[in-house]
C-alpha atoms as a PDB file:
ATOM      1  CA  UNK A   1       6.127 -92.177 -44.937  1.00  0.00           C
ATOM      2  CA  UNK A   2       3.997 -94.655 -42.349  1.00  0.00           C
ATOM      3  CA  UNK A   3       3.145 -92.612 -39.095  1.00  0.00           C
ATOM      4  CA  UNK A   4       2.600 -94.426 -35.895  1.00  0.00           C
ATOM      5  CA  UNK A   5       0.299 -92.393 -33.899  1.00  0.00           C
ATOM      6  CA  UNK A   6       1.266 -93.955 -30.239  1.00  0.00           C
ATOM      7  CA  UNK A   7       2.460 -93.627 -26.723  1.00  0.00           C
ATOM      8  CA  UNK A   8       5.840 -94.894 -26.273  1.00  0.00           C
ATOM      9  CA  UNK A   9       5.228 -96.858 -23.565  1.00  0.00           C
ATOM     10  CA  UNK A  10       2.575 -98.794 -24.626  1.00  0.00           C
ATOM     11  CA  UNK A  11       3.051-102.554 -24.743  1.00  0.00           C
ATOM     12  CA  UNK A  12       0.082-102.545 -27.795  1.00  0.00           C
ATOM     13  CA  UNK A  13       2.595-100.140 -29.484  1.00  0.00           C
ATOM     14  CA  UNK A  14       5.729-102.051 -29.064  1.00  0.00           C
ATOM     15  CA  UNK A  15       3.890-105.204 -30.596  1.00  0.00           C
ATOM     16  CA  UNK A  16       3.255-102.613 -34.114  1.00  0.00           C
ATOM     17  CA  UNK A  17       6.894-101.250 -33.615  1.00  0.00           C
ATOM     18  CA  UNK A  18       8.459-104.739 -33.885  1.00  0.00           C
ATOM     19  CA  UNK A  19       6.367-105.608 -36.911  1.00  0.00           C
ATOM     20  CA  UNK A  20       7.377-102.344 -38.981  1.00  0.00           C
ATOM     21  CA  UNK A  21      11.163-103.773 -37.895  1.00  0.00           C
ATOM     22  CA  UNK A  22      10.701-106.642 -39.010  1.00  0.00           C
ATOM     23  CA  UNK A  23       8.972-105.890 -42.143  1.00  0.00           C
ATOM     24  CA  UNK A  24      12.173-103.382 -42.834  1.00  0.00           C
ATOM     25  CA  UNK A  25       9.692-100.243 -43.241  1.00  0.00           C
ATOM     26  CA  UNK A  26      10.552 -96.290 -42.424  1.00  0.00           C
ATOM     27  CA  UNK A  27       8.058 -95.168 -39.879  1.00  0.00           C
ATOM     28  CA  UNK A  28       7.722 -91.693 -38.116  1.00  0.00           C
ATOM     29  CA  UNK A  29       6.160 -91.944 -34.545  1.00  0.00           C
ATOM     30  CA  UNK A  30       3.893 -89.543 -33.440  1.00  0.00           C
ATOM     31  CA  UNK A  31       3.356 -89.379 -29.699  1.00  0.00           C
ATOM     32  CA  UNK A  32      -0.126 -88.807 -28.622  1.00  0.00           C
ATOM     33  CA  UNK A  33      -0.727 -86.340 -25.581  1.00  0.00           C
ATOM     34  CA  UNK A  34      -3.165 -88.234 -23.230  1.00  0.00           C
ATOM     35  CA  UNK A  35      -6.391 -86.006 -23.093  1.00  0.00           C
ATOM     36  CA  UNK A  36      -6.068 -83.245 -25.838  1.00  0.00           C
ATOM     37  CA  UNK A  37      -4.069 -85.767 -27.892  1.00  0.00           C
ATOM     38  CA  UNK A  38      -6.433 -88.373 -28.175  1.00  0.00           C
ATOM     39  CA  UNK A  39      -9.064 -85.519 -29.147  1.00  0.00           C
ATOM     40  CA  UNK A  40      -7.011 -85.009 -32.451  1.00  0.00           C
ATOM     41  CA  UNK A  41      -7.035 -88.910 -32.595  1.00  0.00           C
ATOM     42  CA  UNK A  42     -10.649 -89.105 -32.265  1.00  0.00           C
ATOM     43  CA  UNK A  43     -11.131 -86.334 -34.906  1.00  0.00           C
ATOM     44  CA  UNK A  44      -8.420 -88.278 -37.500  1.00  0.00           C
ATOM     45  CA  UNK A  45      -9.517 -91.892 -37.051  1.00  0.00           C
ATOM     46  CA  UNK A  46     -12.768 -91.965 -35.165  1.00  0.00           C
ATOM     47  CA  UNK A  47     -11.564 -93.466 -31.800  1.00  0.00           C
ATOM     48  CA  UNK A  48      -9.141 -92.307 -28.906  1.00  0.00           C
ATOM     49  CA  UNK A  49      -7.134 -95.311 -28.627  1.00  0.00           C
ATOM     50  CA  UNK A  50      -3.569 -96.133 -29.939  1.00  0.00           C
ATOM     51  CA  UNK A  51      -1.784 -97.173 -31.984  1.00  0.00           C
ATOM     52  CA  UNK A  52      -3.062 -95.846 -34.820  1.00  0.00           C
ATOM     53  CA  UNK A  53      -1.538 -96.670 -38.262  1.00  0.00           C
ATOM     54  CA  UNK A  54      -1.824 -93.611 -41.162  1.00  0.00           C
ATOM     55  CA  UNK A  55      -0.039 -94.915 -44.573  1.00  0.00           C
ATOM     56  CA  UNK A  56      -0.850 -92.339 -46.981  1.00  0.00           C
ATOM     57  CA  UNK A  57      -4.561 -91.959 -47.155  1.00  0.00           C
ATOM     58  CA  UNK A  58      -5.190 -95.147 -45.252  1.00  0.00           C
ATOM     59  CA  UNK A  59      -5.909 -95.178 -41.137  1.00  0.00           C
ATOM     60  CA  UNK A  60      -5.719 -98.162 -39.746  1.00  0.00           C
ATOM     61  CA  UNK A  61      -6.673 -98.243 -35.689  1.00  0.00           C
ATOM     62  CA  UNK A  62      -6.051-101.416 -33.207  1.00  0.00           C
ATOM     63  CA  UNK A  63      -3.112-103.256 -32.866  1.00  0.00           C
ATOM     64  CA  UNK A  64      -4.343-106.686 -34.698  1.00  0.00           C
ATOM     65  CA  UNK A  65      -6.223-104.499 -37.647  1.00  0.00           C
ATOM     66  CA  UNK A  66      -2.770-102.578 -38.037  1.00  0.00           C
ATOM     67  CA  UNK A  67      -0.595-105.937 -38.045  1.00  0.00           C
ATOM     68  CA  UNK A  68      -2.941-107.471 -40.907  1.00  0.00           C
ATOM     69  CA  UNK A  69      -3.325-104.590 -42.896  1.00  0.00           C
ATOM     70  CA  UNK A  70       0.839-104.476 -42.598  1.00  0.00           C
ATOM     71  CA  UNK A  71       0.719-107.747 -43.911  1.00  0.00           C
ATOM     72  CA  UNK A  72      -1.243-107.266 -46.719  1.00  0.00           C
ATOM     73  CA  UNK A  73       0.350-104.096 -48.078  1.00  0.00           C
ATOM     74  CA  UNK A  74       3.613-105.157 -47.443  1.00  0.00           C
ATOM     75  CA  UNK A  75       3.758-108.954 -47.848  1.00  0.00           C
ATOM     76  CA  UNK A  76       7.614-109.067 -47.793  1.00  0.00           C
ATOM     77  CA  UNK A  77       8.869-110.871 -45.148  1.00  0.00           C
ATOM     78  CA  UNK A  78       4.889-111.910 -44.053  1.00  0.00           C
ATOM     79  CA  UNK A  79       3.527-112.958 -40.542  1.00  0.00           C
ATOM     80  CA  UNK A  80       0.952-114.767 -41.419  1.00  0.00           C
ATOM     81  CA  UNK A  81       0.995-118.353 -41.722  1.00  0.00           C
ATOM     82  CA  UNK A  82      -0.207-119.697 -45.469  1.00  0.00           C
ATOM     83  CA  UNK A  83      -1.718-123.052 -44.174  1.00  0.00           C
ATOM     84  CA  UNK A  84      -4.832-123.147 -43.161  1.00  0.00           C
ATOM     85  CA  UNK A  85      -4.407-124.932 -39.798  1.00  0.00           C
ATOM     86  CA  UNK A  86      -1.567-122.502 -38.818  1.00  0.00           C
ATOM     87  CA  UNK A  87      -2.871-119.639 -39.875  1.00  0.00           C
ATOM     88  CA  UNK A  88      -5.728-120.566 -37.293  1.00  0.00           C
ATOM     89  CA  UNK A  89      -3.601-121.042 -34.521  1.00  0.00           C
ATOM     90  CA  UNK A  90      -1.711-118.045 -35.238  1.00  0.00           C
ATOM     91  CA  UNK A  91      -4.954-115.701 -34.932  1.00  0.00           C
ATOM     92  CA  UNK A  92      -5.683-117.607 -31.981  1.00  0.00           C
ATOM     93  CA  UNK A  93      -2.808-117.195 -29.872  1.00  0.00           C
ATOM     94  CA  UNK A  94      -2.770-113.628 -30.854  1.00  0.00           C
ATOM     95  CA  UNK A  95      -6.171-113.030 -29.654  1.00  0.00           C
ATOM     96  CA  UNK A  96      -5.244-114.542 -26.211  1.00  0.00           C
ATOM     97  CA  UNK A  97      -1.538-112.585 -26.270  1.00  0.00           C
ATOM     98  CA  UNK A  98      -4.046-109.451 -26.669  1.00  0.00           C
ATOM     99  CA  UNK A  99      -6.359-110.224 -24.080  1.00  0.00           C
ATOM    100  CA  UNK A 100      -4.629-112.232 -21.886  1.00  0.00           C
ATOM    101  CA  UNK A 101      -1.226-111.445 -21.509  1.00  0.00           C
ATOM    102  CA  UNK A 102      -1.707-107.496 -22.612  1.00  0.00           C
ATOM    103  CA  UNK A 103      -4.234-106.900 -19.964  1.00  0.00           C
ATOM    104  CA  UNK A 104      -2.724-109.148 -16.769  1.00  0.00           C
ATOM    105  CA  UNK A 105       0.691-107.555 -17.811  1.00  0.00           C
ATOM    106  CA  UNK A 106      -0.547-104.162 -17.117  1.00  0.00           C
ATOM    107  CA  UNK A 107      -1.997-105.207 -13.855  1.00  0.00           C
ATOM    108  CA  UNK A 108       1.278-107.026 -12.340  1.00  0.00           C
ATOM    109  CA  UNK A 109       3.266-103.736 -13.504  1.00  0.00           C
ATOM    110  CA  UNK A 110       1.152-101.111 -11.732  1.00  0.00           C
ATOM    111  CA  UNK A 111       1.450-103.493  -8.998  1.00  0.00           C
ATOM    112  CA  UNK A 112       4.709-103.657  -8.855  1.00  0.00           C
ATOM    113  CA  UNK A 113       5.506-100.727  -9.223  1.00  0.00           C
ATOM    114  CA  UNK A 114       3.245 -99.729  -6.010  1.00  0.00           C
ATOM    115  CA  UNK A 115       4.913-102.275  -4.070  1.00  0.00           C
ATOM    116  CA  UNK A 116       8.312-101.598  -5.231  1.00  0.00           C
ATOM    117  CA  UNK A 117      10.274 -98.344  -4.698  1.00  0.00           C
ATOM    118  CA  UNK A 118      13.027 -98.753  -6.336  1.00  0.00           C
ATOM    119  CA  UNK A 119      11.001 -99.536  -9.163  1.00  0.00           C
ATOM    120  CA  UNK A 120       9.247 -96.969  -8.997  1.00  0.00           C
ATOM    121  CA  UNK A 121      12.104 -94.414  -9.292  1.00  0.00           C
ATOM    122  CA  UNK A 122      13.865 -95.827 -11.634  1.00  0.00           C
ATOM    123  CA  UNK A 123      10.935 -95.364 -13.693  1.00  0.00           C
ATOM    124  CA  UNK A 124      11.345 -91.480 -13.462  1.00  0.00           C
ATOM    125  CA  UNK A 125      13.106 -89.404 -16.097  1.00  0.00           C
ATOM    126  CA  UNK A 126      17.062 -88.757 -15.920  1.00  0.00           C
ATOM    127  CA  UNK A 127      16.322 -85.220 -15.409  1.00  0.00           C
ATOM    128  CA  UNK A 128      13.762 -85.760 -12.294  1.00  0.00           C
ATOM    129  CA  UNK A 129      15.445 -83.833  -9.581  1.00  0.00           C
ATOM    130  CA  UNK A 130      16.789 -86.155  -6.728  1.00  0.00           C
ATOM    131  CA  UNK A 131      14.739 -84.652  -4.106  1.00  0.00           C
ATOM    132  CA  UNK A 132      11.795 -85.837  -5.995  1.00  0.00           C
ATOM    133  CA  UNK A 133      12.978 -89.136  -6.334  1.00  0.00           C
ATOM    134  CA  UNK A 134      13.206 -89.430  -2.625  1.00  0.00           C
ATOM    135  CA  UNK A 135       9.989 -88.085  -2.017  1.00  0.00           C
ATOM    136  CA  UNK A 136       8.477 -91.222  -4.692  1.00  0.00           C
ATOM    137  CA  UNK A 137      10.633 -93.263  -3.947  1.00  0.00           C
ATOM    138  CA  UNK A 138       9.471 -92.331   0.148  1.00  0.00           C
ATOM    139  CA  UNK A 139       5.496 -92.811  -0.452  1.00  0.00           C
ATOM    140  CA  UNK A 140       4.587 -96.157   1.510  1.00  0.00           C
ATOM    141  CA  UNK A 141       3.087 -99.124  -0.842  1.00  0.00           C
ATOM    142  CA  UNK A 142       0.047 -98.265   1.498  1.00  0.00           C
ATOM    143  CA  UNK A 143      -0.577 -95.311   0.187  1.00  0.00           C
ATOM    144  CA  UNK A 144      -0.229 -96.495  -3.211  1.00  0.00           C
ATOM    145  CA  UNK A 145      -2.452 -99.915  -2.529  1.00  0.00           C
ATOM    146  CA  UNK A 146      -5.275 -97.339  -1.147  1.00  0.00           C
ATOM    147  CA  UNK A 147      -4.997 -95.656  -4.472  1.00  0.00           C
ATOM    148  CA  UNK A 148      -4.776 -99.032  -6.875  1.00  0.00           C
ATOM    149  CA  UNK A 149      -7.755-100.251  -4.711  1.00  0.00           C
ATOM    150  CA  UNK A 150      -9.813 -97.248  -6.045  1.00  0.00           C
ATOM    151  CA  UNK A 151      -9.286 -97.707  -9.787  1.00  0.00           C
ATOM    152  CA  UNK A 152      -9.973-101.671  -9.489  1.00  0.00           C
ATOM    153  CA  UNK A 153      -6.613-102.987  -8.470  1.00  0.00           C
ATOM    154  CA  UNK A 154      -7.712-104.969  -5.299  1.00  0.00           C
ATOM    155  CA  UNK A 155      -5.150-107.680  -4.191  1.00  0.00           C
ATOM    156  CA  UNK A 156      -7.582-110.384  -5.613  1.00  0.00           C
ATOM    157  CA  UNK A 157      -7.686-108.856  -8.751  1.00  0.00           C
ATOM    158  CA  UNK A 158      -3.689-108.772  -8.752  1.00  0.00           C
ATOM    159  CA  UNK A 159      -3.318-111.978  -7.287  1.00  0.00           C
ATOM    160  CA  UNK A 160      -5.992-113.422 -10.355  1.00  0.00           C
ATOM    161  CA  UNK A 161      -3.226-111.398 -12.304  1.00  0.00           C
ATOM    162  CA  UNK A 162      -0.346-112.365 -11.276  1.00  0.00           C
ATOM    163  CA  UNK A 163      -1.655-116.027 -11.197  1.00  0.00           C
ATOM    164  CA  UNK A 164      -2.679-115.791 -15.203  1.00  0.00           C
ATOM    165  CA  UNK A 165       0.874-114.592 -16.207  1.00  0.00           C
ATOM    166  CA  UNK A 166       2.442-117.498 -14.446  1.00  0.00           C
ATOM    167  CA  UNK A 167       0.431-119.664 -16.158  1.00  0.00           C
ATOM    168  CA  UNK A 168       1.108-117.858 -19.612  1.00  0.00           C
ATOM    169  CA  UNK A 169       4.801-117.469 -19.325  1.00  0.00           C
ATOM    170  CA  UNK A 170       4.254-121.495 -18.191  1.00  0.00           C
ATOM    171  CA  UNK A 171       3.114-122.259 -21.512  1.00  0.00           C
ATOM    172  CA  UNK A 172       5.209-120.008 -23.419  1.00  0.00           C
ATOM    173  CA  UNK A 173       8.171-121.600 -21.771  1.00  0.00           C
ATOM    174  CA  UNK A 174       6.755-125.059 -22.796  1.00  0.00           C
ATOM    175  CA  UNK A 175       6.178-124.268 -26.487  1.00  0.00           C
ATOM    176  CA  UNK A 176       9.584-123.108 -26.956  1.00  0.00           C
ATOM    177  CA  UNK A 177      11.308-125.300 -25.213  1.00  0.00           C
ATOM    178  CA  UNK A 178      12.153-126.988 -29.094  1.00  0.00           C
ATOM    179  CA  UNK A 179      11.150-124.428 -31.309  1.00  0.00           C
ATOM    180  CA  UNK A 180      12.861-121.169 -32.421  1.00  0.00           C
ATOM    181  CA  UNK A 181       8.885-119.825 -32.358  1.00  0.00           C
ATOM    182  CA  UNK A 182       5.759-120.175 -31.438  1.00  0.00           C
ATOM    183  CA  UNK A 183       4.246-122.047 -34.782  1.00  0.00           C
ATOM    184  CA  UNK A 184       7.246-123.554 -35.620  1.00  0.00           C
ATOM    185  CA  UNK A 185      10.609-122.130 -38.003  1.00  0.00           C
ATOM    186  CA  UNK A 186       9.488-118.693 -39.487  1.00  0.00           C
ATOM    187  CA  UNK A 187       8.241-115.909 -37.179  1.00  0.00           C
ATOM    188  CA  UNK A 188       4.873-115.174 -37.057  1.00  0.00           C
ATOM    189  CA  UNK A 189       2.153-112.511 -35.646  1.00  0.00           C
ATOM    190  CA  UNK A 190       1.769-114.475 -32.645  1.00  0.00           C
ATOM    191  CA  UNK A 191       5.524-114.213 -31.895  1.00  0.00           C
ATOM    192  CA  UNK A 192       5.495-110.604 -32.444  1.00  0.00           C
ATOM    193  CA  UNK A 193       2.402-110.145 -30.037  1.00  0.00           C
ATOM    194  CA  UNK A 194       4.054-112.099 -27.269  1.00  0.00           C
ATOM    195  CA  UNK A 195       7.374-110.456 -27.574  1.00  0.00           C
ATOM    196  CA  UNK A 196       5.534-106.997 -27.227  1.00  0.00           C
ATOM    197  CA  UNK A 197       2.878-107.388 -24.944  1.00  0.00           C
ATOM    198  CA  UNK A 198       5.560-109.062 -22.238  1.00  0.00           C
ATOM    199  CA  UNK A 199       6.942-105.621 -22.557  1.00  0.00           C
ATOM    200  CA  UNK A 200       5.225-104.632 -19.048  1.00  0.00           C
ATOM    201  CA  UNK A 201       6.222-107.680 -17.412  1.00  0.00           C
ATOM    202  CA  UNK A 202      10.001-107.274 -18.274  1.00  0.00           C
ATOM    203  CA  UNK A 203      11.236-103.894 -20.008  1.00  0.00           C
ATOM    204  CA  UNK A 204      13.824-105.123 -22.654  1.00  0.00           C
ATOM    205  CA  UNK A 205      17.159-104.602 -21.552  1.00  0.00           C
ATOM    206  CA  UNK A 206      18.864-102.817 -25.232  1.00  0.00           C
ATOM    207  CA  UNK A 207      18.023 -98.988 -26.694  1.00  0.00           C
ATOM    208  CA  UNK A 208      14.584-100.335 -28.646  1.00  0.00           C
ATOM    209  CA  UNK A 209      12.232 -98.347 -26.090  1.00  0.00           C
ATOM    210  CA  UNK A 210      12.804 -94.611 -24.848  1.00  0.00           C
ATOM    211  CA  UNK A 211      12.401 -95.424 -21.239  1.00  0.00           C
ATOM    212  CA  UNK A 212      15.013 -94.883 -18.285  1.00  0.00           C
ATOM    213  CA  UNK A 213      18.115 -96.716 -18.752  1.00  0.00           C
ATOM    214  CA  UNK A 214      17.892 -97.703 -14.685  1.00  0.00           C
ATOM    215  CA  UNK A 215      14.629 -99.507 -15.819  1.00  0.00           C
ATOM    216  CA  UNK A 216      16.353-100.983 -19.059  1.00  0.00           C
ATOM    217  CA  UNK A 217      16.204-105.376 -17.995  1.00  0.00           C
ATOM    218  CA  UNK A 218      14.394-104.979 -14.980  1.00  0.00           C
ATOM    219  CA  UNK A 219      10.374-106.108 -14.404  1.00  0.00           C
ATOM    220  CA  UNK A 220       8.421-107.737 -12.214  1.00  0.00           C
ATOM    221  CA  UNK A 221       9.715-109.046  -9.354  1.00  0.00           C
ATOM    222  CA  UNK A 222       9.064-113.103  -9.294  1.00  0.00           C
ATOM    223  CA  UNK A 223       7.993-113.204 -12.943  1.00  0.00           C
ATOM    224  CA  UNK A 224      10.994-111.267 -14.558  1.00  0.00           C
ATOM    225  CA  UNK A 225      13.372-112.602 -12.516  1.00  0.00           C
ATOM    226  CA  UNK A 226      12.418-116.275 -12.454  1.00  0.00           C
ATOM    227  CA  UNK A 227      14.869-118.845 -13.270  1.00  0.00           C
ATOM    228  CA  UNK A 228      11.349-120.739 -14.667  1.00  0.00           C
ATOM    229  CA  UNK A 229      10.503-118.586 -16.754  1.00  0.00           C
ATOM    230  CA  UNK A 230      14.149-118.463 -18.136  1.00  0.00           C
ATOM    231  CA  UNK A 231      13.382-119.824 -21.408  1.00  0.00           C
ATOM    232  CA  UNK A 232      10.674-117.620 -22.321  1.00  0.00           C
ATOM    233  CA  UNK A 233      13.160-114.254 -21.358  1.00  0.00           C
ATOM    234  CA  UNK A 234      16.114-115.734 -23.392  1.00  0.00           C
ATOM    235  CA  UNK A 235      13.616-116.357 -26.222  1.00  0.00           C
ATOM    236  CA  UNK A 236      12.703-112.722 -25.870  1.00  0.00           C
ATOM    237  CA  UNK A 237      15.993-111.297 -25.930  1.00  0.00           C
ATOM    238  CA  UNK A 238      17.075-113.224 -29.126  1.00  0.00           C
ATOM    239  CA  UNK A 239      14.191-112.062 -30.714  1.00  0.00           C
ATOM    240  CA  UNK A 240      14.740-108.592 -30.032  1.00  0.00           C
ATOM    241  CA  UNK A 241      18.462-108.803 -30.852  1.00  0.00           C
ATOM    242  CA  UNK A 242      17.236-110.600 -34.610  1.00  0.00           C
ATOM    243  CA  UNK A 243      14.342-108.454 -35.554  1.00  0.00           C
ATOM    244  CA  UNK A 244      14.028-105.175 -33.285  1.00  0.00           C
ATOM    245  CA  UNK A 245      15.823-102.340 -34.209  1.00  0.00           C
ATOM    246  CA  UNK A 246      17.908-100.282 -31.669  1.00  0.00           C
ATOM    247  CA  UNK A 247      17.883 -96.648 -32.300  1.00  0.00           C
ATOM    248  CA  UNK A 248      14.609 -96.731 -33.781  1.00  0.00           C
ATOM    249  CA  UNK A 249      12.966 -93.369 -34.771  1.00  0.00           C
ATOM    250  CA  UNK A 250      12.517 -91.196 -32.061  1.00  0.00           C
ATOM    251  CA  UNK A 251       9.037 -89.763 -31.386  1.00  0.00           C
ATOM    252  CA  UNK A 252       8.401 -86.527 -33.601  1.00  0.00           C
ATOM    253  CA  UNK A 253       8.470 -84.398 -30.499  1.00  0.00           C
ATOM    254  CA  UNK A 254      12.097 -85.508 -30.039  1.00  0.00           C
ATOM    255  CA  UNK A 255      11.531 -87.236 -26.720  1.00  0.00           C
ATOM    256  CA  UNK A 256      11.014 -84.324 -24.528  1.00  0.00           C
ATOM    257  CA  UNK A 257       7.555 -84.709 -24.334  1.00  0.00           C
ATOM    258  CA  UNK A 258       4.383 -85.604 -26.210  1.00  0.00           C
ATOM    259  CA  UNK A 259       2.935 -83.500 -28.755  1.00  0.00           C
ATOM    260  CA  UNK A 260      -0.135 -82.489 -30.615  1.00  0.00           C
ATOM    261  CA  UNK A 261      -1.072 -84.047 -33.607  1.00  0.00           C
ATOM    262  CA  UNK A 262      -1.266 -82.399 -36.545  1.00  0.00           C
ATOM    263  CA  UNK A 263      -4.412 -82.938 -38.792  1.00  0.00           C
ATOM    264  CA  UNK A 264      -4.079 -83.312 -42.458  1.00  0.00           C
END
């Protein structure tokens, strides 16, 4: 079976997870343990990064080398676009999902959820005792800005952010205004990078992810909640509801926490 070495949370993840939906294919996910985890990655692909794609004897690492190799074993159902011209403009607006919208996405979250309280607990685990949900929920945005400051998350950098994701979920909004997706009839890789990597901005709202129900729908505030943005987040949802499977294998550790990976 196809193993998904991953964290379950990532938005680079998500983007794989929706094309093994789509494509129909069993998958087991393997979550990665930050630190000693990504040590066993490093020693069973070469680099510490996920997802990571093992299909028998075959490793596959990054998101866009997984999705193509995907293709290309499994061409059921393809993603790739057989004229020449499309298939052009499909690597390109992948290649800006990846860079633009996966990295700006993950600085308006941490934002938010600095600025946001109730964001930030509903983030925490069902099982988080309340008492330490009032004590997160408690820490001033001050605090937190000090700390996002120190790791490169000035307000200029989250403004530059926040500026580049309006901008993107402009354009998105724009191109399917009169198309079911982005190149047209059929889905394609760009769709299926989009629809992931927005993942940060707005959490989807059904049982795809393993995340906190509280945070199920919700995002950030101003982008995810925009009435101009509407047509990007219906978009979304419909393509979730078509292609994403709900219920979808649970990490091997069972969702109690990450685990170790085991070497062949």
């Amino acid at each position: 079976m196809i193993e998904l070495y991953q964290f379950e949370l990532s938005h680079y993840c998500e983007k794989i997870r929706l094309i093994l939906d789509y494509k129909g294919l069993e998958y087991r996910k393997v979550e990665v343990t930050p630190g000693v985890g990504q040590l066993d990655l490093f020693r069973l692909s070469g680099q510490r990064q996920v997802p990571v794609l093992k299909d028998g004897e075959t490793l596959v690492a990054d998101s866009t080398a997984i999705a193509l190799y995907l293709d290309r074993q499994y061409p059921d159902r393809p993603i790739m676009p057989t004229d020449a011209r499309q298939r052009g403009l499909c690597l390109m607006m992948e290649e800006w999902a990846d860079e633009s919208m996966g990295v700006n996405a993950r600085k308006v979250m941490l934002s938010a959820f600095s600025q946001n309280s109730d964001l930030r607990t509903a983030a925490l685990p069902k099982t988080t005792p309340d008492f330490l949900k009032t004590i997160v929920g408690a820490v001033p945005h001050e605090v937190l800005d000090v700390l996002s400051f120190g790791v490169g998350l000035g307000p200029e950098t989250v403004k530059a952010a926040r500026d580049a994701m309006r901008q993107n979920l402009e354009a998105l909004c724009l191109l399917l205004t009169d198309s079911p997706y982005l190149l047209g009839d059929t889905p394609s890789l760009a769709d299926f990078a989009v629809a992931g990597l927005s993942m940060y901005v707005k959490f989807p709202t059904g049982d795809y992810v393993n995340l906190p129900d509280s945070l199920k729908g919700r995002g950030v505030p101003g982008l995810a909640d925009s009435a101009e943005y509407q047509i990007f987040w219906d978009w979304r949802d419909r393509f979730y509801a078509s292609f994403r499977k709900v219920g979808a294998p649970q990490p091997s550790d069972g969702g109690a926490g990450p685990t170790r990976i085991s070497i062949d």
